[in-house]
Protein backbone atom coordinates (compact mmCIF):
# COMPACT_ATOMS: atom_id res chain seq x y z
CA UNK A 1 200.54 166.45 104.37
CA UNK A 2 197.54 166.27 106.88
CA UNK A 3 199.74 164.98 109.77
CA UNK A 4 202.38 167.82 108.78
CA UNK A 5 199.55 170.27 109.11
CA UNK A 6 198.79 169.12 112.95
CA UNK A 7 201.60 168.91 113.87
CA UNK A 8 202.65 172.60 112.66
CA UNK A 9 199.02 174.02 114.28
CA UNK A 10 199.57 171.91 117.38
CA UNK A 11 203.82 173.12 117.96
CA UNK A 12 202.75 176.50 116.77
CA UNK A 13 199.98 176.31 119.43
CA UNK A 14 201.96 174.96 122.21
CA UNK A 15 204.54 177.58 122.02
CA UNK A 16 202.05 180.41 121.35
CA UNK A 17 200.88 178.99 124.80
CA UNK A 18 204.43 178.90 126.52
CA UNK A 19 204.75 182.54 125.65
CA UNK A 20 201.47 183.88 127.38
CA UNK A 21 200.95 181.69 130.04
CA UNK A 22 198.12 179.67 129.16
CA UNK A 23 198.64 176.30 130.92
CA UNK A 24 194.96 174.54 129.20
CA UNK A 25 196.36 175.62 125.50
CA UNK A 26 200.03 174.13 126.52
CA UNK A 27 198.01 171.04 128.14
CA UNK A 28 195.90 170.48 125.18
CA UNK A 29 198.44 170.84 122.08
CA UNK A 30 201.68 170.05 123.57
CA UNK A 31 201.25 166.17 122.51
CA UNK A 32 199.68 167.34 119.13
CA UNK A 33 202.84 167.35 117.28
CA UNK A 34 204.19 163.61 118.29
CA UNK A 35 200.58 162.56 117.74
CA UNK A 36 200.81 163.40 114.08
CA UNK A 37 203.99 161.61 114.04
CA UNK A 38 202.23 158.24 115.38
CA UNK A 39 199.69 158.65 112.73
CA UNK A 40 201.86 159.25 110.32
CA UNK A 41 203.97 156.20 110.53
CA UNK A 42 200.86 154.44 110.80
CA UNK A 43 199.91 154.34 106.92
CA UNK A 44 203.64 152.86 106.76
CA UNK A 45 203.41 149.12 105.91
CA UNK A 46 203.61 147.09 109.63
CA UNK A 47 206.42 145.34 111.05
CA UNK A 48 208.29 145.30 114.20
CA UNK A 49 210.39 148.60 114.12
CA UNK A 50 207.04 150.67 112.99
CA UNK A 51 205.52 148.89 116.41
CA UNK A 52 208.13 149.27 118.48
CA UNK A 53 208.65 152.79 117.31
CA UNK A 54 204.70 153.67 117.41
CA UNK A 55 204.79 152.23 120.79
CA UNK A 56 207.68 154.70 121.59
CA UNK A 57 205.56 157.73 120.06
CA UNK A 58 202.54 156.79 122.79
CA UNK A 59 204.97 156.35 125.26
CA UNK A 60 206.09 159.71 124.67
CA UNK A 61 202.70 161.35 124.54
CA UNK A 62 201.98 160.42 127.71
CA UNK A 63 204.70 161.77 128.81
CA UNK A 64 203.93 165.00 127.35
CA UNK A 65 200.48 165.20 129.30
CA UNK A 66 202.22 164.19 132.87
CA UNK A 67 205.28 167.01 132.41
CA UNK A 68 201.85 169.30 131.55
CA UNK A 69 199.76 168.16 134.48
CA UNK A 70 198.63 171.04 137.47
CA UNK A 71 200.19 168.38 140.10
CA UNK A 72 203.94 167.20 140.48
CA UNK A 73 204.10 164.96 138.15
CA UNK A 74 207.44 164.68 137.27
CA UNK A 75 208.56 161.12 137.81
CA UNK A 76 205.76 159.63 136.26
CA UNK A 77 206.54 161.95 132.80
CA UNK A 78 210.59 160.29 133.81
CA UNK A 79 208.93 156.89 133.92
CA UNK A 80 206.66 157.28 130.58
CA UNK A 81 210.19 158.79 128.36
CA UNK A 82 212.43 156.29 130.08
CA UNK A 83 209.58 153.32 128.48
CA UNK A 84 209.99 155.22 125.31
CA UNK A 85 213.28 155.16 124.90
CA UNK A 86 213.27 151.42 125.60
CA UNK A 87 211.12 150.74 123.08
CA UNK A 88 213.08 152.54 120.51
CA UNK A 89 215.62 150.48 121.49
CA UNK A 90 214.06 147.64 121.01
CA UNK A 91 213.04 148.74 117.42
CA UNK A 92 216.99 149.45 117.03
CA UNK A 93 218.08 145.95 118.07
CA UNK A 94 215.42 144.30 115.97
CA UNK A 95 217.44 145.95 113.11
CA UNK A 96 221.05 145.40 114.50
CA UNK A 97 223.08 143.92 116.87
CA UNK A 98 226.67 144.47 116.38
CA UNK A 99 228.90 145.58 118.79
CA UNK A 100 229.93 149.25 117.45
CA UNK A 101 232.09 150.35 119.85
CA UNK A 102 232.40 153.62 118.68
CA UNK A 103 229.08 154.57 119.01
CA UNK A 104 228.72 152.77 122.43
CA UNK A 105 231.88 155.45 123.56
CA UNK A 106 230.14 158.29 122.50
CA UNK A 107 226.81 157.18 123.65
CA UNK A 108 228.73 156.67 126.89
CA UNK A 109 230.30 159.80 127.01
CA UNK A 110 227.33 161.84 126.50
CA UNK A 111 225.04 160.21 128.79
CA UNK A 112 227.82 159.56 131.13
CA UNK A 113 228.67 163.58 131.12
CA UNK A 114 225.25 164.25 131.48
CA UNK A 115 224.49 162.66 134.65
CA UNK A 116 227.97 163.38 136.41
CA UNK A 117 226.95 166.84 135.87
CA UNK A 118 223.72 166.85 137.65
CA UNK A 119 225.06 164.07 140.12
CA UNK A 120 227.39 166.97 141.02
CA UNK A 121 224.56 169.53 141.76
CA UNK A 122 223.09 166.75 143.73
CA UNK A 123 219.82 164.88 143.20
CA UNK A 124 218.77 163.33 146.52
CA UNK A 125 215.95 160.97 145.93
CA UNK A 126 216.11 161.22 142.19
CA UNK A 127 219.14 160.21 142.12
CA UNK A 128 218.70 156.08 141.41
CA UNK A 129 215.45 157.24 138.96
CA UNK A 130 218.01 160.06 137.23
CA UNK A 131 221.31 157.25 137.13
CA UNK A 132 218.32 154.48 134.95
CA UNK A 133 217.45 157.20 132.38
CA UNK A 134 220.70 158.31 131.97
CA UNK A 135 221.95 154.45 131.25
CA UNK A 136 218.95 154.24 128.94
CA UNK A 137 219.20 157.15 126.83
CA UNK A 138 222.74 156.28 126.69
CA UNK A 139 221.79 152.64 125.45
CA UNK A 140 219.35 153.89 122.81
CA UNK A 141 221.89 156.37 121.16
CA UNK A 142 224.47 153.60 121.06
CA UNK A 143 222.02 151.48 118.98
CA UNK A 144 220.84 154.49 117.07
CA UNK A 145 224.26 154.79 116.28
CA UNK A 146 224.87 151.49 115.42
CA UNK A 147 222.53 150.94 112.85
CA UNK A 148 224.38 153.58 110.82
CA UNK A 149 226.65 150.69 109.89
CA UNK A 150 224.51 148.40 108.55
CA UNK A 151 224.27 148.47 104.36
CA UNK A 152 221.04 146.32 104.35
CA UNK A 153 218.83 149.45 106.31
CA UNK A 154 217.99 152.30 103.85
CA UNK A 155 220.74 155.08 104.38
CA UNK A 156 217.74 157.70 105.01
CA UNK A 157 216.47 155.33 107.71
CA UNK A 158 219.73 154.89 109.05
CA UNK A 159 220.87 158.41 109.32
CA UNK A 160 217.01 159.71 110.45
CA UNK A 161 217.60 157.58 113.55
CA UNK A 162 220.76 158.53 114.46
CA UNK A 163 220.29 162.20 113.99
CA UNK A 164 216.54 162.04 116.28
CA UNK A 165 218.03 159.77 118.80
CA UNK A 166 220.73 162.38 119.56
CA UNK A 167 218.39 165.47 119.34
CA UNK A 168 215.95 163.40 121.78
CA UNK A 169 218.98 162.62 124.13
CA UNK A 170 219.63 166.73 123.52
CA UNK A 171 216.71 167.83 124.64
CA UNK A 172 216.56 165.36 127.57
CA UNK A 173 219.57 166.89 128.52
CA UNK A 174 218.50 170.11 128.39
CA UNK A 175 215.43 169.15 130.94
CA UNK A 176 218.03 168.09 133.25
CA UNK A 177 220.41 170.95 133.18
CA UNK A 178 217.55 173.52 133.49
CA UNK A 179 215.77 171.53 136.66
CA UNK A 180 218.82 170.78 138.41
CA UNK A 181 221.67 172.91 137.51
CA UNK A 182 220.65 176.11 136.16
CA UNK A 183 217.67 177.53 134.35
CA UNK A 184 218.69 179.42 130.88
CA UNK A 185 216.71 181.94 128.74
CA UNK A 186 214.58 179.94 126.03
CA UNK A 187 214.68 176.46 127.89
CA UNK A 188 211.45 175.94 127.54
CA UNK A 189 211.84 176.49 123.45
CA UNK A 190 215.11 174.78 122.68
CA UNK A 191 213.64 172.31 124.89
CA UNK A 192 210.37 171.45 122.63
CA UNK A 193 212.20 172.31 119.93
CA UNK A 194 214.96 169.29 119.91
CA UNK A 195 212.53 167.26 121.18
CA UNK A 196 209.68 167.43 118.04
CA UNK A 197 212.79 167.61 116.28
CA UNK A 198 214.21 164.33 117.51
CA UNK A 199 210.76 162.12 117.16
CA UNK A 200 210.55 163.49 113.78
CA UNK A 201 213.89 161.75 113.02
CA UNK A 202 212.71 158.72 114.57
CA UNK A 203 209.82 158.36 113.14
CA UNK A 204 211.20 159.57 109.83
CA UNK A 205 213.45 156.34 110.35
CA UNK A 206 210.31 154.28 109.91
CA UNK A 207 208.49 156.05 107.06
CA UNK A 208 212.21 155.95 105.20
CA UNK A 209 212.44 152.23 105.43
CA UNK A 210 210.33 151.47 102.45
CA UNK A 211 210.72 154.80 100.15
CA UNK A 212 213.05 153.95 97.19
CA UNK A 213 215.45 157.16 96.76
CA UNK A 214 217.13 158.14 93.62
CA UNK A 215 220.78 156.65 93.44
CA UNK A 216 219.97 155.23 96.81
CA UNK A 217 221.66 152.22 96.96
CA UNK A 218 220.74 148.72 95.32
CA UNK A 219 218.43 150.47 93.06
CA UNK A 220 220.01 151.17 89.30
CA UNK A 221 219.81 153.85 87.29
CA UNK A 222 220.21 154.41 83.72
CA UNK A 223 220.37 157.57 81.08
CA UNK A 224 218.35 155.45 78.16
């Protein structure tokens, strides 16, 4: 309840800060939220999808602070989410390998859309930096995706994933359209918005993993 509690304060904050201008408020709790997440997760027993997935959550923090900083410093925030997508999916592959074409067409299709769209707007130096995050967003929603057909991973932690991998892809998306195509009223909102959103699915995904729900599957119920 603690790490709900900063992360509320610290979102609350952030946007309070958005709305009035206040660029050392916005610097300071902008990575409060995902930082709750991380610690969150943490008091989830260890194994290779929490650290992959905590490694994504740092990844993503720093991020946070370079999109924040006074100076340009946007590809270095590109470079720190492009790293945490990776490791995400990493965590997804530890879980699952198989093929799922579906999800690898609409994973496709959506990152595919995305950066034909801004390609045609045109991206000039950005453009090689822009084509690798699109192909790696695209790859972690595929694997998000994929894990939703596998029995053996808790249905919660499947579906978690899935749902905060495309909300993170969303609001990714949303970055792009408002830098390169056009700016829209409440970016900067739906923006942060999709994006807590998104690593709370993902890191939901972890703290899921071991949490036995009612009528979940495997576990038995009875009326005696």
């Amino acid at each position: 309840m603690r790490w709900a509690l900063l992360a509320l304060i610290g979102g609350a904050a952030y946007l309070f800060a958005v709305t009035f201008d206040l660029p050392a408020l916005r610097m300071l709790c902008k990575p409060l939220p995902v930082l709750a997440m991380l610690l969150w997760i943490l008091a989830t027993p260890a194994d290779g999808y929490r650290r992959w997935v905590a490694v994504g959550l740092v990844l993503s923090m720093l991020g946070d602070i370079l999109l924040e900083w006074p100076i340009n410093a946007f590809v270095p925030g590109l470079a720190a989410f492009l790293l945490a997508h990776l490791a995400y999916l990493v965590a997804y592959l530890g879980d699952t390998r198989r093929f799922a074409p579906l999800g690898l067409l609409i994973a496709g299709s959506v990152g595919g859309g995305l950066f034909a769209l801004l390609y045609s707007r045109g991206l000039g130096p950005l453009l090689l930096p822009i084509a690798l995050y699109s192909l790696t967003i695209s790859a972690m929603l595929w694997r998000a995706i994929a894990r939703l057909g596998v029995p053996s991973i808790a249905n919660a932690s499947r579906m978690f994933a899935a749902l905060g991998a495309l909300l993170f892809v969303s609001s990714d998306s949303m970055i792009g359209i408002s830098r390169f195509v056009a700016a829209f009223d409440g970016s900067s909102y739906a923006i942060m918005l999709t994006y807590w959103l998104g690593q709370f699915g993902i890191a939901a995904s972890v703290t899921s993993r071991h949490v036995a729900l009612p009528y979940s599957e495997g576990q038995t119920t009875s009326r005696a």
